[in-house]
N, C-alpha and C. Protein backbone atom coordinates (compact mmCIF):
# COMPACT_ATOMS: atom_id res chain seq x y z
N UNK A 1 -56.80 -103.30 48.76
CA UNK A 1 -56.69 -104.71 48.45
C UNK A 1 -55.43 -105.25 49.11
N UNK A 2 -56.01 -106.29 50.04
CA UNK A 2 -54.45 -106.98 50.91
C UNK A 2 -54.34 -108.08 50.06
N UNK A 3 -52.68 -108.14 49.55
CA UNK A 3 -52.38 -109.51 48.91
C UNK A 3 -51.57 -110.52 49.93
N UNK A 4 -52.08 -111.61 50.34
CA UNK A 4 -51.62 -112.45 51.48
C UNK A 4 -50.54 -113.46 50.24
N UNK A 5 -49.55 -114.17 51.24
CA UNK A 5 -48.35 -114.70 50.56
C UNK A 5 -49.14 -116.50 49.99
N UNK A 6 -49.11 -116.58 48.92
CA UNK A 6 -49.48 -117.43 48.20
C UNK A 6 -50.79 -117.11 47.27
N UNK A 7 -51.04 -115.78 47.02
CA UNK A 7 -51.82 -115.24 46.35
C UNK A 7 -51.24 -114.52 45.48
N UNK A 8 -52.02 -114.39 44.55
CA UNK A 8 -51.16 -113.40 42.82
C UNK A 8 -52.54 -112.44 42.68
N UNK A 9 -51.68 -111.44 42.37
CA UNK A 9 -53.22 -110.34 41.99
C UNK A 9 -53.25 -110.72 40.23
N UNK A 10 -54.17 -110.65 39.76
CA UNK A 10 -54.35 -110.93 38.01
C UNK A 10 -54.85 -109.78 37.63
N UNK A 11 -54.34 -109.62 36.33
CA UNK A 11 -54.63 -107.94 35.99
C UNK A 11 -55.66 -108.62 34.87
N UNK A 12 -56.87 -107.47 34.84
CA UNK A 12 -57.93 -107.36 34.43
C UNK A 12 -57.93 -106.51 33.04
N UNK A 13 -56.35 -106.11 33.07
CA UNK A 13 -56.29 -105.21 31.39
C UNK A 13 -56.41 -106.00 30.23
N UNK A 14 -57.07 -105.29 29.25
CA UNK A 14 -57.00 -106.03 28.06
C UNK A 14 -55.75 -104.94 27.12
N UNK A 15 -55.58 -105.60 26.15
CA UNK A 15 -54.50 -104.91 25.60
C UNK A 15 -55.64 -103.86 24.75
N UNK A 16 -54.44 -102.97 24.46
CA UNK A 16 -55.39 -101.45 23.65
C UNK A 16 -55.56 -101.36 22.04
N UNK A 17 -54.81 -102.13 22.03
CA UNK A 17 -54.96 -102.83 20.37
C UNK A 17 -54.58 -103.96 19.82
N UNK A 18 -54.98 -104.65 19.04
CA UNK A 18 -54.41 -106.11 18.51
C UNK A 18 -53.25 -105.66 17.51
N UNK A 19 -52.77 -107.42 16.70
CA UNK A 19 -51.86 -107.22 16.18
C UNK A 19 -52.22 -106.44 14.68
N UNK A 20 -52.98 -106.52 14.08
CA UNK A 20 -53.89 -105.84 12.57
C UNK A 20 -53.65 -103.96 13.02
N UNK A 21 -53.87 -103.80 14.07
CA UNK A 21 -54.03 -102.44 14.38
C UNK A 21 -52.34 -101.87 14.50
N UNK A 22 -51.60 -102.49 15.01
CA UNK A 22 -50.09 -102.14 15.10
C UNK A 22 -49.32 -102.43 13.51
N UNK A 23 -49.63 -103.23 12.72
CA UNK A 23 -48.88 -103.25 11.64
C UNK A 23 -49.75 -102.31 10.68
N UNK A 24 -50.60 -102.05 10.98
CA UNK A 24 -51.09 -101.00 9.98
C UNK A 24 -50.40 -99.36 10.17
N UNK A 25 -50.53 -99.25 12.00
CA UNK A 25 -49.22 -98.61 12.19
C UNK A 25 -48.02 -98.41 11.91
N UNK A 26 -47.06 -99.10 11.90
CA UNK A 26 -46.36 -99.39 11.57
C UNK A 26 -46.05 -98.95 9.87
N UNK A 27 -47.08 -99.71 9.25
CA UNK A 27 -47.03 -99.33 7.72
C UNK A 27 -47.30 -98.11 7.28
N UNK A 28 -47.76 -97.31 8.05
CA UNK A 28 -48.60 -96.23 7.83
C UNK A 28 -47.08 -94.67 8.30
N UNK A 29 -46.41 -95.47 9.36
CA UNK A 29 -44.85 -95.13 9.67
C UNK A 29 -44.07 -95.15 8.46
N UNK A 30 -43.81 -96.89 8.16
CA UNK A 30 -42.68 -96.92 6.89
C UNK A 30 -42.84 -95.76 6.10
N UNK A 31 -44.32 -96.05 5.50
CA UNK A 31 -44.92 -94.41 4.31
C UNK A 31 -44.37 -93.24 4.65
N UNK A 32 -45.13 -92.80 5.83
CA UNK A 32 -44.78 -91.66 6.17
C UNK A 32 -43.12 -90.94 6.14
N UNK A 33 -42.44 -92.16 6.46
CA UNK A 33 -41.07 -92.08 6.41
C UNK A 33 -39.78 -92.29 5.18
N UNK A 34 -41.19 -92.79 4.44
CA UNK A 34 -40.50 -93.13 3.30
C UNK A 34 -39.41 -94.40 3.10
N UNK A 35 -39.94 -95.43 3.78
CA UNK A 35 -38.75 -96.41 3.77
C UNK A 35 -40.17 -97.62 3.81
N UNK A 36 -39.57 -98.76 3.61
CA UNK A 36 -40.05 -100.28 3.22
C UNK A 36 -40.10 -100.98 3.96
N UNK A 37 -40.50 -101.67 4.18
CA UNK A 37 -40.80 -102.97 5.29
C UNK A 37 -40.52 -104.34 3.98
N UNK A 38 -39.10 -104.95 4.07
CA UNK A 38 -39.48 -105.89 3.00
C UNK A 38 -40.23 -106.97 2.90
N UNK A 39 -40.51 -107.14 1.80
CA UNK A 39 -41.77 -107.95 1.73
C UNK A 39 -40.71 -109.42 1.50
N UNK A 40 -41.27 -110.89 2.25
CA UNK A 40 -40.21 -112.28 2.04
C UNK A 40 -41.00 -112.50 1.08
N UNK A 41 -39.74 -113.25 0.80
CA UNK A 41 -40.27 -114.14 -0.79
C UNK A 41 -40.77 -115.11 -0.77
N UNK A 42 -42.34 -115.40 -1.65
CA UNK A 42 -43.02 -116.74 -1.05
C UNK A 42 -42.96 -117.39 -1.85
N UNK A 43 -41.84 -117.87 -2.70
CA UNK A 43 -41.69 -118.93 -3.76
C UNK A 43 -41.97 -120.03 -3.14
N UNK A 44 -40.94 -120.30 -1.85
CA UNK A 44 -40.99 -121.40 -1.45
C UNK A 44 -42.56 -121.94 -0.53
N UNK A 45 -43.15 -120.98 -0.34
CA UNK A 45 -44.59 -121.35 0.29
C UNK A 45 -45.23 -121.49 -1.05
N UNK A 46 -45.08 -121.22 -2.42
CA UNK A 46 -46.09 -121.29 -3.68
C UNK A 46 -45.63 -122.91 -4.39
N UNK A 47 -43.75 -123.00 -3.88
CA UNK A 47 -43.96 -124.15 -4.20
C UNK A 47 -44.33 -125.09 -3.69
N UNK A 48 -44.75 -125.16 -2.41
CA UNK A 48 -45.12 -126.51 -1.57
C UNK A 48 -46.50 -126.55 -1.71
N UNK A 49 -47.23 -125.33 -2.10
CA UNK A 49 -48.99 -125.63 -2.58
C UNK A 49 -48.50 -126.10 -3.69
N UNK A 50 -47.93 -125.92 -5.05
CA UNK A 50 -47.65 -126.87 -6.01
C UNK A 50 -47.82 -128.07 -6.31
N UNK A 51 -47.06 -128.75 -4.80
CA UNK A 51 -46.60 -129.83 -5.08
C UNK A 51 -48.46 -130.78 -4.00
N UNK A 52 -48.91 -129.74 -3.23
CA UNK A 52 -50.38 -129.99 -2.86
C UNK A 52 -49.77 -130.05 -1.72
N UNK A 53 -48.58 -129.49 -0.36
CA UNK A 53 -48.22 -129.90 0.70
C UNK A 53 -48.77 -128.18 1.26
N UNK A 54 -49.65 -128.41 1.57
CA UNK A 54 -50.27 -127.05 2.54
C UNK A 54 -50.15 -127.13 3.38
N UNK A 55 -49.90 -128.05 4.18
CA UNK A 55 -49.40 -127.73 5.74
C UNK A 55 -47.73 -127.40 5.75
N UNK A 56 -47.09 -127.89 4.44
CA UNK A 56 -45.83 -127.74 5.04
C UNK A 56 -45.39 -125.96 4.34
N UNK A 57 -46.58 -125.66 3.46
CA UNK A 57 -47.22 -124.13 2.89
C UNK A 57 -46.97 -123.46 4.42
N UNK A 58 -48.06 -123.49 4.78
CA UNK A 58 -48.34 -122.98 5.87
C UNK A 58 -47.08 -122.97 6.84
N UNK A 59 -46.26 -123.72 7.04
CA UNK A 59 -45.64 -123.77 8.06
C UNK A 59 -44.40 -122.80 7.74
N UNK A 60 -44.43 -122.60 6.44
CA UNK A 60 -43.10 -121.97 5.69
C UNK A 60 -43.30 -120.77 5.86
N UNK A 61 -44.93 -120.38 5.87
CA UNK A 61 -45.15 -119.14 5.50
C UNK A 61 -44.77 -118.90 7.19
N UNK A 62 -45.36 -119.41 7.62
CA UNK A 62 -45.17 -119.09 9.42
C UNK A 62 -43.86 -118.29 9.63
N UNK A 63 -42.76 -119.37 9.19
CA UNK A 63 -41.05 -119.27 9.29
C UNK A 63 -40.75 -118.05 8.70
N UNK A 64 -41.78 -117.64 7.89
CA UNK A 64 -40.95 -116.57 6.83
C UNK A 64 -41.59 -114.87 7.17
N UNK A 65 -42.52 -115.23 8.04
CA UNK A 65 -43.15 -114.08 8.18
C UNK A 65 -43.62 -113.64 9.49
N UNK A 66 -43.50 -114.62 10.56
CA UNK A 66 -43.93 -114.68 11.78
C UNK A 66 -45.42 -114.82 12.47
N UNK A 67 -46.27 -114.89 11.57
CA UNK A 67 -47.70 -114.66 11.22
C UNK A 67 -47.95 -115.84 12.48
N UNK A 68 -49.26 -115.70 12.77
CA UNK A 68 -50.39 -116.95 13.94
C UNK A 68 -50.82 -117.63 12.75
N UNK A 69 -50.91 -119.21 13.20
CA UNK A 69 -51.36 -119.94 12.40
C UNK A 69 -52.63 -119.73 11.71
N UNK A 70 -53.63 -118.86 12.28
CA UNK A 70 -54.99 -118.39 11.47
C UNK A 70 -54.19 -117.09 10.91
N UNK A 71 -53.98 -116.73 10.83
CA UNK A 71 -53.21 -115.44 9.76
C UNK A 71 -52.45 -116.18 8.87
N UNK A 72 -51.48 -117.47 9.05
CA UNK A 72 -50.90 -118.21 8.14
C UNK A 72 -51.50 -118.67 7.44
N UNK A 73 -52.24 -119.55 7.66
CA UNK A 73 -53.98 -120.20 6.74
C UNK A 73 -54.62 -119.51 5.86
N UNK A 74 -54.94 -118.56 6.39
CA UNK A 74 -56.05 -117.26 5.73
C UNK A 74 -54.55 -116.72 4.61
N UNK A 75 -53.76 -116.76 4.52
CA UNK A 75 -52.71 -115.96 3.23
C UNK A 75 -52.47 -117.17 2.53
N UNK A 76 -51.83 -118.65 3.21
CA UNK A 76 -51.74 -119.20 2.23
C UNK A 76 -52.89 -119.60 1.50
N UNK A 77 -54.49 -119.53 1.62
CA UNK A 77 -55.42 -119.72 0.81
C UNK A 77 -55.29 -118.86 -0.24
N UNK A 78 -55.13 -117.86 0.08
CA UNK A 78 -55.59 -116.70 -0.86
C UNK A 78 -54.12 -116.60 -1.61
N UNK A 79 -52.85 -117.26 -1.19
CA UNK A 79 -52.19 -117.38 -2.50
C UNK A 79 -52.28 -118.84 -3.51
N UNK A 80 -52.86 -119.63 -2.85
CA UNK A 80 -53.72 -120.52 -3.66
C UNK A 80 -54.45 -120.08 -4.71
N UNK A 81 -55.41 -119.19 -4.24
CA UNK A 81 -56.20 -118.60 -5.12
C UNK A 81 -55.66 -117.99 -6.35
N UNK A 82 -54.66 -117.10 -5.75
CA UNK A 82 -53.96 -116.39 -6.64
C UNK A 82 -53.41 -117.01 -7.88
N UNK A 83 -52.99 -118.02 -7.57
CA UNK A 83 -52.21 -118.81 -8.69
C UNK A 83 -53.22 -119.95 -9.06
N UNK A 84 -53.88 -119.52 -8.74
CA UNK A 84 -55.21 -120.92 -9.28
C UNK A 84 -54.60 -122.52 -9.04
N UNK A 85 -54.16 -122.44 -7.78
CA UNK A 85 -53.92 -123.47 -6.67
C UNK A 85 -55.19 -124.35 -6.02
């Protein structure tokens, strides 16, 4: 394959695992090792569903945990749920 100057070769790899597959790793490490991954405190994401501000929920949880906005969504529902939100 000749790459001429104003051409980019694009790589065709996909990655070998997503992010679900590495933190399970990861967790499966802490165990093994005997140490914690701390868990943040989501008062402040439980109080902004409280007050009925789910986007600004969501956005906290984002800040506090690093999560993709569909991973942010999908937890703050289900701590909705939790607290019968």
């Amino acid at each position: 394959m000749t790459i001429t100057a104003g051409q980019r070769r694009r790589s065709t790899m996909k990655p070998l695992c997503g992010k679900p597959v590495l933190e399970r790793q990861v967790q499966a490490l802490n165990q093994h090792l005997g140490t914690d991954s701390p868990q943040p405190d989501l008062a402040s994401v439980v109080d902004h569903l409280r007050e009925g501000r789910k986007i600004y929920a969501i956005q906290e949880y984002r800040a506090l945990t690093g999560a993709d906005l569909r991973e942010a969504a999908g937890a703050v529902e289900q701590l909705a749920r939790e607290h019968g939100l």
